[in-house]
N, C-alpha and C. Protein backbone atom coordinates (compact mmCIF):
# COMPACT_ATOMS: atom_id res chain seq x y z
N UNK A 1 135.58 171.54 134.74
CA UNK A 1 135.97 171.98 136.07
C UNK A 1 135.26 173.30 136.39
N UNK A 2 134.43 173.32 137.22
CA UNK A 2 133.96 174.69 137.73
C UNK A 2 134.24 175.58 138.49
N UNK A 3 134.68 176.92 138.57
CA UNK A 3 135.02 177.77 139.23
C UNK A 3 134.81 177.88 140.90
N UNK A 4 135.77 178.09 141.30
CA UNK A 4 135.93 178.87 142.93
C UNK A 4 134.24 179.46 143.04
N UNK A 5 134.17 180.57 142.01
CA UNK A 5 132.43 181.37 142.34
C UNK A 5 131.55 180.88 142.56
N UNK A 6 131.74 180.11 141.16
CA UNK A 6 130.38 179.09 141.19
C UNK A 6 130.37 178.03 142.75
N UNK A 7 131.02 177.47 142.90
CA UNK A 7 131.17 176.43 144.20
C UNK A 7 130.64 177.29 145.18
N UNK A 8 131.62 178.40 145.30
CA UNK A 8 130.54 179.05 146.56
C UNK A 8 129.11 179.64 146.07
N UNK A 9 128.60 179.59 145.42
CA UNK A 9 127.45 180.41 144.66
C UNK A 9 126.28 179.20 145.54
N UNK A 10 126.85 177.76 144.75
CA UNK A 10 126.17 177.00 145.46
C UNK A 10 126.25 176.53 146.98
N UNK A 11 127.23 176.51 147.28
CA UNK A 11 126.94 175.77 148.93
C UNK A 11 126.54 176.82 149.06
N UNK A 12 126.23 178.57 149.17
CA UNK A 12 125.22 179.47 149.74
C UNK A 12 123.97 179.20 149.39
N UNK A 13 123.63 178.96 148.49
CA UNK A 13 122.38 178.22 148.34
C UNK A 13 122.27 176.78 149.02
N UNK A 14 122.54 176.12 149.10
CA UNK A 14 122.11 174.92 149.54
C UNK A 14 122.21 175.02 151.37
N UNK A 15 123.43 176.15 151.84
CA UNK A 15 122.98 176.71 153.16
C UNK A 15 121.86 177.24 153.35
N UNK A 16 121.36 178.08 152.27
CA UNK A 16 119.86 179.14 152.48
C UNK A 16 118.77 178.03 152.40
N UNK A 17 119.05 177.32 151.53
CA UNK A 17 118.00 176.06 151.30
C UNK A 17 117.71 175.49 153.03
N UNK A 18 118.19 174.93 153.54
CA UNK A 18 118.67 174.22 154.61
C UNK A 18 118.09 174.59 155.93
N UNK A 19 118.72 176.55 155.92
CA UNK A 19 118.11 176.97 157.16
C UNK A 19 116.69 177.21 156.77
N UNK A 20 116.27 177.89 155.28
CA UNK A 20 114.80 178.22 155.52
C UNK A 20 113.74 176.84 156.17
N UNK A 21 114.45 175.76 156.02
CA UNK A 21 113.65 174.01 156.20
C UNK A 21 113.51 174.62 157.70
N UNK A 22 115.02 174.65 158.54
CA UNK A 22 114.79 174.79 160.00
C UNK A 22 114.11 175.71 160.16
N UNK A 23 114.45 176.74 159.95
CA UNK A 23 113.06 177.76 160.19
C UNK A 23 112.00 177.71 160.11
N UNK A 24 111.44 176.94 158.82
CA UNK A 24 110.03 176.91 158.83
C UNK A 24 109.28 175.85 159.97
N UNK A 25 110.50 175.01 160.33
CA UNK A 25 109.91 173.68 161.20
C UNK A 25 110.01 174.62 162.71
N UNK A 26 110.57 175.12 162.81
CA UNK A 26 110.87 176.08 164.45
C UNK A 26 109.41 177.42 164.01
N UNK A 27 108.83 178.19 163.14
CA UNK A 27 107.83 178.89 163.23
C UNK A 27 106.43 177.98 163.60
N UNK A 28 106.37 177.18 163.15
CA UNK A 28 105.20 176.01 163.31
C UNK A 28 104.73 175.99 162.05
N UNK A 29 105.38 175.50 161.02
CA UNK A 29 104.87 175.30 159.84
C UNK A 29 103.82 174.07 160.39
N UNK A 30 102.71 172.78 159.40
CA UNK A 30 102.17 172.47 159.72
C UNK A 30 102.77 170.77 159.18
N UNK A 31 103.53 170.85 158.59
CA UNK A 31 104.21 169.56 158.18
C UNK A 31 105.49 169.40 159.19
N UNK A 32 105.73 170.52 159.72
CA UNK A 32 107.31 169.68 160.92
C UNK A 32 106.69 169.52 162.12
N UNK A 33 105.47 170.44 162.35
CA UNK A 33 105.18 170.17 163.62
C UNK A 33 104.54 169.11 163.33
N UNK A 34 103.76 168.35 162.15
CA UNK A 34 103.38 166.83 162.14
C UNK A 34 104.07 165.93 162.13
N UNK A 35 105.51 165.94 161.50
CA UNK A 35 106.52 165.15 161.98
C UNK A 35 107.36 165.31 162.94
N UNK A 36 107.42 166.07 163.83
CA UNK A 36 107.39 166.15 164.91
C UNK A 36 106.56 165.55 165.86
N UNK A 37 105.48 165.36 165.74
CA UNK A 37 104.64 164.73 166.47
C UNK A 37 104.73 163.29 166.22
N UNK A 38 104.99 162.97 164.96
CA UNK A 38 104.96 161.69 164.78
C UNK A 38 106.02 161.02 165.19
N UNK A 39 107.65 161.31 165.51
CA UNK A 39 108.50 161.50 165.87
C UNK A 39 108.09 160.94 167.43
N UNK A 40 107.60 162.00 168.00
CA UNK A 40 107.70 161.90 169.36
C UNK A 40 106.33 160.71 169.79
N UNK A 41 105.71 160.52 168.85
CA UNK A 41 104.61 159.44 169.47
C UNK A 41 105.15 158.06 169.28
N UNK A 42 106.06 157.71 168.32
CA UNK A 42 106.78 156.80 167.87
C UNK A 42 107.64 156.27 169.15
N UNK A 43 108.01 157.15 169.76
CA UNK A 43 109.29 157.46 170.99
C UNK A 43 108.88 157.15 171.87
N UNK A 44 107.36 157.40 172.43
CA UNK A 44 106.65 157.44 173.86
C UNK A 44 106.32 156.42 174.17
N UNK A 45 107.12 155.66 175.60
CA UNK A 45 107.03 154.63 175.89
C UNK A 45 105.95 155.13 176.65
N UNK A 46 105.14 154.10 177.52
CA UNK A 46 104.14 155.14 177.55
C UNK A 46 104.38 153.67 178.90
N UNK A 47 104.69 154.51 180.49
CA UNK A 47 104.42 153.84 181.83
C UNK A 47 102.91 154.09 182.50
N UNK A 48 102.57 153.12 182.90
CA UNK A 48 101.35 152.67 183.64
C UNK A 48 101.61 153.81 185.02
N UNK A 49 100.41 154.68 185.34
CA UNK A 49 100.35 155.57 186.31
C UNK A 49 100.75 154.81 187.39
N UNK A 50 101.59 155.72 188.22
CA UNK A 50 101.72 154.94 189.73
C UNK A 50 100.97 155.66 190.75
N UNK A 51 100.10 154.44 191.33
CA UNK A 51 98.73 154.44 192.37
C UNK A 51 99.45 154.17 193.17
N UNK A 52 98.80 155.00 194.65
CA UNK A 52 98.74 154.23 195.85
C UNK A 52 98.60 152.62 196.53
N UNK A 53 98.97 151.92 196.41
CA UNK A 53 98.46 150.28 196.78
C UNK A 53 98.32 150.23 198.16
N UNK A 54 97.60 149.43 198.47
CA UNK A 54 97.47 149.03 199.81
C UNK A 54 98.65 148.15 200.19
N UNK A 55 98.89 148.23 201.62
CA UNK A 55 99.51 147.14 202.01
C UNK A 55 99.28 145.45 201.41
N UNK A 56 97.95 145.33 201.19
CA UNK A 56 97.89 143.89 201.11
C UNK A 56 97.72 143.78 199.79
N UNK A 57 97.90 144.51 199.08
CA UNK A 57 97.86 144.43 197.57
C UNK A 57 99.44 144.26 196.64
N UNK A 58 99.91 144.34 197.44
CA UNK A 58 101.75 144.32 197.40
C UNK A 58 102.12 142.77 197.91
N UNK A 59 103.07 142.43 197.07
CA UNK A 59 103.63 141.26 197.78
C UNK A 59 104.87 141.52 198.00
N UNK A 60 105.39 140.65 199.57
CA UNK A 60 106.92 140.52 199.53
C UNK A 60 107.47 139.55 198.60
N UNK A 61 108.98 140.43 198.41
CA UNK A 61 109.64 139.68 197.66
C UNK A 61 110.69 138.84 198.45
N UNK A 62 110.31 137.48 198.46
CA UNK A 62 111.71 136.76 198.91
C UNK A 62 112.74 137.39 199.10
N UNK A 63 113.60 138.09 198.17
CA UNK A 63 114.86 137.91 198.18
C UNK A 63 115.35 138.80 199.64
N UNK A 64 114.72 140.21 199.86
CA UNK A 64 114.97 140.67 200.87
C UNK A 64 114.21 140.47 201.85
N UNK A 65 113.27 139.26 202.25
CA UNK A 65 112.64 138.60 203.37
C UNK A 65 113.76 137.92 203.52
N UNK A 66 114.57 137.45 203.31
CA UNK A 66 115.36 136.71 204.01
C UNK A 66 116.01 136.75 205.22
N UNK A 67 116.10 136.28 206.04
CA UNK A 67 116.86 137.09 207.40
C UNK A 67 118.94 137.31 206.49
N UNK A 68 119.44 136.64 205.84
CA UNK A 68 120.60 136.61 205.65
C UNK A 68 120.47 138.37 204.57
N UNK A 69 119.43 137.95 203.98
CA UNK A 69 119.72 139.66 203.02
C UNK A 69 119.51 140.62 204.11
N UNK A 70 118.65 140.86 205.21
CA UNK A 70 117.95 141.68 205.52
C UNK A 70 119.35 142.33 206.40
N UNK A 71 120.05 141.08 206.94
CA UNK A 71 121.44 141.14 207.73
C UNK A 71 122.46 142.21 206.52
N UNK A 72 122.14 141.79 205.77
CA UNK A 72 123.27 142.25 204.25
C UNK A 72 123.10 144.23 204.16
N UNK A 73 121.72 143.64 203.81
CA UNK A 73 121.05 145.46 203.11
C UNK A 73 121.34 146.24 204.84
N UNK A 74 120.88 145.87 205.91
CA UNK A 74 121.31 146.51 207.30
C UNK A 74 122.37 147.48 207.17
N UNK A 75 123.57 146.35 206.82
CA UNK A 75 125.15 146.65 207.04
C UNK A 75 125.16 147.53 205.85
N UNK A 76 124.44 147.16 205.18
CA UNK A 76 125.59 148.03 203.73
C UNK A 76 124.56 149.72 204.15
N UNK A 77 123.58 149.27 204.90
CA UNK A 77 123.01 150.93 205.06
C UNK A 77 123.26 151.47 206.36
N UNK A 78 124.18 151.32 206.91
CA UNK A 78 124.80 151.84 207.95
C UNK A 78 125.52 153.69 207.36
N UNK A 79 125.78 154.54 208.90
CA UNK A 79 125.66 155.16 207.78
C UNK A 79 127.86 156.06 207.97
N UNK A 80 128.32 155.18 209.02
CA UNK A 80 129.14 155.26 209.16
C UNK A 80 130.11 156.48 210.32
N UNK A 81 129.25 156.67 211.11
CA UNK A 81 129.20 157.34 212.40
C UNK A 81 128.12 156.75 213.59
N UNK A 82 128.20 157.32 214.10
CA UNK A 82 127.52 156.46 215.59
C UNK A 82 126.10 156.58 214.93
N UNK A 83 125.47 155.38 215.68
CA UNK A 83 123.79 155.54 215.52
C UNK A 83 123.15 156.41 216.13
N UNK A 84 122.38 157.19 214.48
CA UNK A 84 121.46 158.34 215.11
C UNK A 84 122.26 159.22 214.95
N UNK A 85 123.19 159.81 214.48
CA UNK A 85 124.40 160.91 214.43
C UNK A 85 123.63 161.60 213.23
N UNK A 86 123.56 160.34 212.41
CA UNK A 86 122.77 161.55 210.79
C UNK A 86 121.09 161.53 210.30
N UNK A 87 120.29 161.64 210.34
CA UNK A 87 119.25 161.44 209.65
C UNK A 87 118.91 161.36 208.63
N UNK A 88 117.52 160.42 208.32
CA UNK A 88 117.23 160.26 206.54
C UNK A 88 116.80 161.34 206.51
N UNK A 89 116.65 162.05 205.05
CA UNK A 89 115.71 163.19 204.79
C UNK A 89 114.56 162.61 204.34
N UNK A 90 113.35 162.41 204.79
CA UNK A 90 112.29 162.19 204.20
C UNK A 90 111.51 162.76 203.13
N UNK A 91 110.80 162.01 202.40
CA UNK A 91 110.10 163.10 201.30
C UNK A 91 108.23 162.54 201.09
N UNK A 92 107.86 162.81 200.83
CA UNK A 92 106.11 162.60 200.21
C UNK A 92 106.30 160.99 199.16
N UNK A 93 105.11 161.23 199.09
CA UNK A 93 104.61 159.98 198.23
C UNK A 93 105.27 160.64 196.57
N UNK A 94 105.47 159.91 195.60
CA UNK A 94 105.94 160.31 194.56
C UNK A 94 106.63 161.81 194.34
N UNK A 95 107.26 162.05 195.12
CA UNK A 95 107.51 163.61 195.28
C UNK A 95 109.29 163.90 195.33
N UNK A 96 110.00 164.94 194.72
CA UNK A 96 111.19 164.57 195.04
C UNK A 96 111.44 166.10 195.37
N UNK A 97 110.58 166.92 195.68
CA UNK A 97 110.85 168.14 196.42
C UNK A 97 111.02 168.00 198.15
N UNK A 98 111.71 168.71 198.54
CA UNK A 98 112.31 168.62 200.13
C UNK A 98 111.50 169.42 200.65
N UNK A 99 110.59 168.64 201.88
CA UNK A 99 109.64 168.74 202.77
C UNK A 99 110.11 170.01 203.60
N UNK A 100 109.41 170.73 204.34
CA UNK A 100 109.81 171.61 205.27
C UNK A 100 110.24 171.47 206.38
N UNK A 101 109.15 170.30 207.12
CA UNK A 101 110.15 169.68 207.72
C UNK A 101 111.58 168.69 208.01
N UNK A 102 112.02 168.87 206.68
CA UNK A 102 113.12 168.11 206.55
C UNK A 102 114.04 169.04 206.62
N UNK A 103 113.73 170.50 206.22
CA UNK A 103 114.88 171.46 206.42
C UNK A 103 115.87 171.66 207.76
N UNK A 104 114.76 171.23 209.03
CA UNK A 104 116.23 171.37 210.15
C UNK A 104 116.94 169.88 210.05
N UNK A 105 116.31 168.98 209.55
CA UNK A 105 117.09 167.44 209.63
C UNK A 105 118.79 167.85 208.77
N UNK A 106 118.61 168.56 207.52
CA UNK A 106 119.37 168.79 206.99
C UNK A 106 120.15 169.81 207.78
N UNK A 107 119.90 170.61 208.09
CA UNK A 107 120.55 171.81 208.65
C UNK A 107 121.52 171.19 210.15
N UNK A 108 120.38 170.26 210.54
CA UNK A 108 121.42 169.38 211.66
C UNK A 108 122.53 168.17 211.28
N UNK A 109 122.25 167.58 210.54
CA UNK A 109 123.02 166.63 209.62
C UNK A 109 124.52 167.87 209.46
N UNK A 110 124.43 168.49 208.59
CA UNK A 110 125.08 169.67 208.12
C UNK A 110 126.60 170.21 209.70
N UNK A 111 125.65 170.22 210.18
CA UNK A 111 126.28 170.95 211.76
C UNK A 111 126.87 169.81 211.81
N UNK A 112 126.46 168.42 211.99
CA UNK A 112 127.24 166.97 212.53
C UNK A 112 128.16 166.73 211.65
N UNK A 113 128.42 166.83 210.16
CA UNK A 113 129.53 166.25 209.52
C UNK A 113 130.21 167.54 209.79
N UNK A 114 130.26 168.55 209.92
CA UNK A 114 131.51 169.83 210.01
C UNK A 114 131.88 169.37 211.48
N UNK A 115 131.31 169.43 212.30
CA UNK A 115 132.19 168.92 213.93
C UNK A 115 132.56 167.91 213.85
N UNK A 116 132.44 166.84 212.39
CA UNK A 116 132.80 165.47 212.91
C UNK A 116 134.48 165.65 212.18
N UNK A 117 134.33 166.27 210.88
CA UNK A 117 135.53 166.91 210.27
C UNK A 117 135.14 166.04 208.69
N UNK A 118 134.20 165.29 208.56
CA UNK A 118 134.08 164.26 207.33
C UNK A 118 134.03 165.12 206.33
N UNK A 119 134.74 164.52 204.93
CA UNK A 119 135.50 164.84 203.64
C UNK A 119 134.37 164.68 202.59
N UNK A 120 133.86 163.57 202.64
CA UNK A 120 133.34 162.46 201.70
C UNK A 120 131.77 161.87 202.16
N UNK A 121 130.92 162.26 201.44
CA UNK A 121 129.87 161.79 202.11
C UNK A 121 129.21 161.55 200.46
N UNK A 122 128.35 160.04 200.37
CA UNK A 122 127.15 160.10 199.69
C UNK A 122 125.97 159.73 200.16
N UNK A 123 125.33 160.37 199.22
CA UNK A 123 123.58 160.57 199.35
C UNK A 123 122.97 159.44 198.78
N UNK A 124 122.19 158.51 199.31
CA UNK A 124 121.71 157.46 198.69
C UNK A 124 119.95 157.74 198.56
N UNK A 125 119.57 157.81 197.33
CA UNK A 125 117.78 158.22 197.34
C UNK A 125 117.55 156.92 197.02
N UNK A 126 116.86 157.10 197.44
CA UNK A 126 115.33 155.84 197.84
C UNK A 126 114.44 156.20 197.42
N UNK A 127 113.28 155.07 197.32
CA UNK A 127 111.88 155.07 197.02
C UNK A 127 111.27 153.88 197.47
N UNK A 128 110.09 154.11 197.69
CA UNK A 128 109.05 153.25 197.98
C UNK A 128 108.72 151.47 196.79
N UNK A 129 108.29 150.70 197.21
CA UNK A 129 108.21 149.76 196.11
C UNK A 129 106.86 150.16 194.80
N UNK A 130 106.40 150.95 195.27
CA UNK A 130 104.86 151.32 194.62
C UNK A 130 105.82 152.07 193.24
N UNK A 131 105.22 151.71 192.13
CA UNK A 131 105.29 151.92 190.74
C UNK A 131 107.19 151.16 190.30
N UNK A 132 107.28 151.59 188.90
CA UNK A 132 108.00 150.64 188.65
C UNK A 132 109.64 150.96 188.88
N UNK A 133 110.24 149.74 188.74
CA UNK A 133 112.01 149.65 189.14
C UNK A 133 112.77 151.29 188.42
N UNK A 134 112.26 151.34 187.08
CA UNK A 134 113.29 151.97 186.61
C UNK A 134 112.57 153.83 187.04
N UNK A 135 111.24 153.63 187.07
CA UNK A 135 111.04 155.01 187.65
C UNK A 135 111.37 155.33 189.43
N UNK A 136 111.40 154.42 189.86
CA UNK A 136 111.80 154.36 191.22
C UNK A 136 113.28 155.00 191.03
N UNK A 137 114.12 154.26 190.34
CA UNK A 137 115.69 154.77 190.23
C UNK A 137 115.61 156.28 189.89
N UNK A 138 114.93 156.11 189.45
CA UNK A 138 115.03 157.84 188.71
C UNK A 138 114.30 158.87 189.43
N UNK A 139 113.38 158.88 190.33
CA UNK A 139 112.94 159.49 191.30
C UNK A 139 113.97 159.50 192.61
N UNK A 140 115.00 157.92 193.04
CA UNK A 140 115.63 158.30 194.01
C UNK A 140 116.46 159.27 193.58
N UNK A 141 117.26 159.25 192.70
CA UNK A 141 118.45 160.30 191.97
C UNK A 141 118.12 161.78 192.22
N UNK A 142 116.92 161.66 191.58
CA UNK A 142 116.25 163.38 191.78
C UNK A 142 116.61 163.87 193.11
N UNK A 143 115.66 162.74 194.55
CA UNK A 143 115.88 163.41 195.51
C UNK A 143 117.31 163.29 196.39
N UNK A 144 117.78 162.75 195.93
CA UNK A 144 119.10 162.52 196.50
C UNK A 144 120.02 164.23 195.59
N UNK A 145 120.23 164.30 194.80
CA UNK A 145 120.45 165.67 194.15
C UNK A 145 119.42 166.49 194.52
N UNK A 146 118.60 166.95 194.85
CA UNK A 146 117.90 168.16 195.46
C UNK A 146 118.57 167.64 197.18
N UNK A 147 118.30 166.87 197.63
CA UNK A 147 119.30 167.23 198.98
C UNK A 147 120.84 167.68 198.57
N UNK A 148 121.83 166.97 197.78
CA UNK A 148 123.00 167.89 197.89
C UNK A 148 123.20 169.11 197.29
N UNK A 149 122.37 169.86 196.71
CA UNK A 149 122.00 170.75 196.19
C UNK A 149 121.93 171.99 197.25
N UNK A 150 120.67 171.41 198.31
CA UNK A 150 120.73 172.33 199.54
C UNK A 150 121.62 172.16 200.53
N UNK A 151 122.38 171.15 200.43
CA UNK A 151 123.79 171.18 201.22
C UNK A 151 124.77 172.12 200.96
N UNK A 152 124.93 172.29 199.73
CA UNK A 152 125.87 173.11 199.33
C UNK A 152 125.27 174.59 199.70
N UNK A 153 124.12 174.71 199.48
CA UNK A 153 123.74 175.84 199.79
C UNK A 153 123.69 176.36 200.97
N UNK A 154 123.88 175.39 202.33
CA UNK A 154 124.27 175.46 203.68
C UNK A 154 125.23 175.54 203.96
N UNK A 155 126.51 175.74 202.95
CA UNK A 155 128.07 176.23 202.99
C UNK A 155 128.53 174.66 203.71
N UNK A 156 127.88 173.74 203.25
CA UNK A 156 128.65 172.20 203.23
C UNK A 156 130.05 172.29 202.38
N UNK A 157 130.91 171.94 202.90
CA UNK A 157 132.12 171.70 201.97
C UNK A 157 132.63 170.23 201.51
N UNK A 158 131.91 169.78 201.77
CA UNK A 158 132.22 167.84 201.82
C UNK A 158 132.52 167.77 200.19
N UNK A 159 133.19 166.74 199.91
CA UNK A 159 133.22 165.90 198.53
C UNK A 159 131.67 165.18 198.71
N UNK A 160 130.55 165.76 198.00
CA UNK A 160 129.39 164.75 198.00
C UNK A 160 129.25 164.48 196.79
N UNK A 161 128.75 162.90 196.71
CA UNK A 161 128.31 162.01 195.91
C UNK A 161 126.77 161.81 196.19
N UNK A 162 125.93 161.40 194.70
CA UNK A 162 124.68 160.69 194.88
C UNK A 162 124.71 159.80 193.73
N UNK A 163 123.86 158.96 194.80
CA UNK A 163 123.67 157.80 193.84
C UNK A 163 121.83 157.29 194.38
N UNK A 164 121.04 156.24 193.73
CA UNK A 164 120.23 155.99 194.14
C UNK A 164 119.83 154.26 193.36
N UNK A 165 119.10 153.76 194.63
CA UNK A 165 119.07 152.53 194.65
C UNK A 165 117.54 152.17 194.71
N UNK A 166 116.67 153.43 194.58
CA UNK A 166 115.30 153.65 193.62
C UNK A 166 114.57 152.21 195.14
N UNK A 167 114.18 151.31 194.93
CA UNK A 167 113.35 150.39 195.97
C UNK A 167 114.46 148.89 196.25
N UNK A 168 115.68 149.22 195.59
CA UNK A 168 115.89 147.99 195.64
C UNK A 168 117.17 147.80 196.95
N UNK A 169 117.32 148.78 197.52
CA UNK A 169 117.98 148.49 198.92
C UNK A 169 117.58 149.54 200.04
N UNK A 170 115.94 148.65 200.52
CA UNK A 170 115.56 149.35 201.64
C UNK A 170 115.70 149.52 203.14
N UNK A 171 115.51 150.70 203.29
CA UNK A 171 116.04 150.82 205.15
C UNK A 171 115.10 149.86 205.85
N UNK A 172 113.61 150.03 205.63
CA UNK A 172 112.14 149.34 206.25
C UNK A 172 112.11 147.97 205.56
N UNK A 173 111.63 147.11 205.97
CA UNK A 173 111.44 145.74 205.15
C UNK A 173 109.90 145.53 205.55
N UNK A 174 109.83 145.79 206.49
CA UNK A 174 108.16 145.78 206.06
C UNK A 174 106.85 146.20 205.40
N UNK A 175 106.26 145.79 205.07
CA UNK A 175 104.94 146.31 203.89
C UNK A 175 103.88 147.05 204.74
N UNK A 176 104.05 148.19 205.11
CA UNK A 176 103.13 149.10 205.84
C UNK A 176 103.85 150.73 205.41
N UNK A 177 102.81 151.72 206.04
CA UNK A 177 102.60 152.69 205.08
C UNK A 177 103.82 153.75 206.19
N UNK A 178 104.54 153.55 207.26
CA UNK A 178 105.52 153.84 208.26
C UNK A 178 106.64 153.50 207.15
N UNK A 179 106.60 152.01 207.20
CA UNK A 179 108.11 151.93 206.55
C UNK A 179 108.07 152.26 205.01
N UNK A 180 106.93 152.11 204.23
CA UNK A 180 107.11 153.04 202.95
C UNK A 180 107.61 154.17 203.13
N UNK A 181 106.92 155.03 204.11
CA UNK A 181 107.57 156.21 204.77
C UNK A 181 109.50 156.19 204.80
N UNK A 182 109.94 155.56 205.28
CA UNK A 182 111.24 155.72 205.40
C UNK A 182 112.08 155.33 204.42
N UNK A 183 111.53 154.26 203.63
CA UNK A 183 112.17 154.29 202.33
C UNK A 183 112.17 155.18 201.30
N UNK A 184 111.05 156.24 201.50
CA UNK A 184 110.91 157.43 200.35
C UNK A 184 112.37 158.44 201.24
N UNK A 185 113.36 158.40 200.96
CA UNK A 185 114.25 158.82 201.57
C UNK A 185 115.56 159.31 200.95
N UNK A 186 116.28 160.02 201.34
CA UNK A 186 117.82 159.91 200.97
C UNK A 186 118.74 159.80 202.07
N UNK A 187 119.88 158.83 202.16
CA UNK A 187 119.98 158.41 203.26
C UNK A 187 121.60 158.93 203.49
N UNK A 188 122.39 158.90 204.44
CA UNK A 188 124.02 159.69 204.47
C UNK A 188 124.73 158.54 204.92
N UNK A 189 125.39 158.62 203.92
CA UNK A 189 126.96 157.68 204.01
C UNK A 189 128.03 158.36 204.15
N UNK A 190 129.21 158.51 205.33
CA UNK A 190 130.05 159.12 205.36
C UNK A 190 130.92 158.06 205.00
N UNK A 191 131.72 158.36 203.66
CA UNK A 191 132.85 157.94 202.72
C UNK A 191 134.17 158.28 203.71
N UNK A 192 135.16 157.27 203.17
CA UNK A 192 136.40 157.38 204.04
C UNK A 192 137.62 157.64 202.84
């Protein structure tokens, strides 16, 4: 049976052991930063750049050519005040920073839900169909959170939500470089 001393004698050593490893891998020793690297190349899924396409280089997809979806995605993007009461915020081609001119859209949006008295509002980001599903989702999110971001910063008091639906529930249904335009967007839902 070995002593109380001894026990701690060792787990202090095998602590000192332990951190000098992390340490040496955090100074840039030349073996962590190689497994480190190897680590992270192992990891890297690695997505195909997203290009500009032409209109005619894109195909429609059935499902929202349909006149019955197109009726569907309409309604569900309504935005729950009179038409034209709120505006999309628009943004750039792959971009999820807020345009300058989008600053009075917001600033007017802003003025319309405080006179309207609304509680509950979400932000729906969008994207264009150009590059892929799951980076689309993840680019709408961004800009949908950088708009409620500067809401709040406009002394908005609403309960806001974001969510984003990345290319797969668009305002535009047509394949031209206008309605790409409006789908790079975040769009206002006043919640009840």
């Amino acid at each position: 049976m070995r002593k109380a001393p001894e026990i701690a004698l060792i787990g202090m050593l095998a602590t000192a052991i332990l951190s000098m490893q992390g340490c040496s891998s955090l100074t840039g020793s030349s073996s962590g930063d190689e497994q480190l690297a190897k680590q992270n190349k192992e990891e890297w899924i690695s997505e195909p750049a997203i290009k500009n396409l032409s209109p005619q280089e894109l195909r429609a997809t059935t499902s929202r050519s349909r006149p019955t979806m197109r009726a569907e995605l309409s309604a569900r993007n309504a935005t729950g005040l009179q038409q034209g009461a709120l505006m999309d915020v628009l943004f750039d081609f792959d971009r999820s920073t807020i345009r300058e001119d989008a600053l009075p859209v917001l600033e007017t949006n802003a003025r319309v839900l405080k006179s309207q008295g609304v509680t509950r509002l979400l932000l729906e980001g969008r994207a264009d169909e150009v590059g892929t599903a799951a980076y689309n989702i993840v680019l709408g999110d961004i800009r949908a959170r950088h708009v409620k971001s500067y809401l709040y910063e406009l002394g908005l008091t609403v309960d806001l939500e974001t969510t984003s639906y990345g290319e797969d529930r668009p305002l535009c249904f047509r394949q031209n470089s206008a309605c790409y335009q409006q789908n790079r967007s975040v769009h206002f839902v006043v919640k009840e």
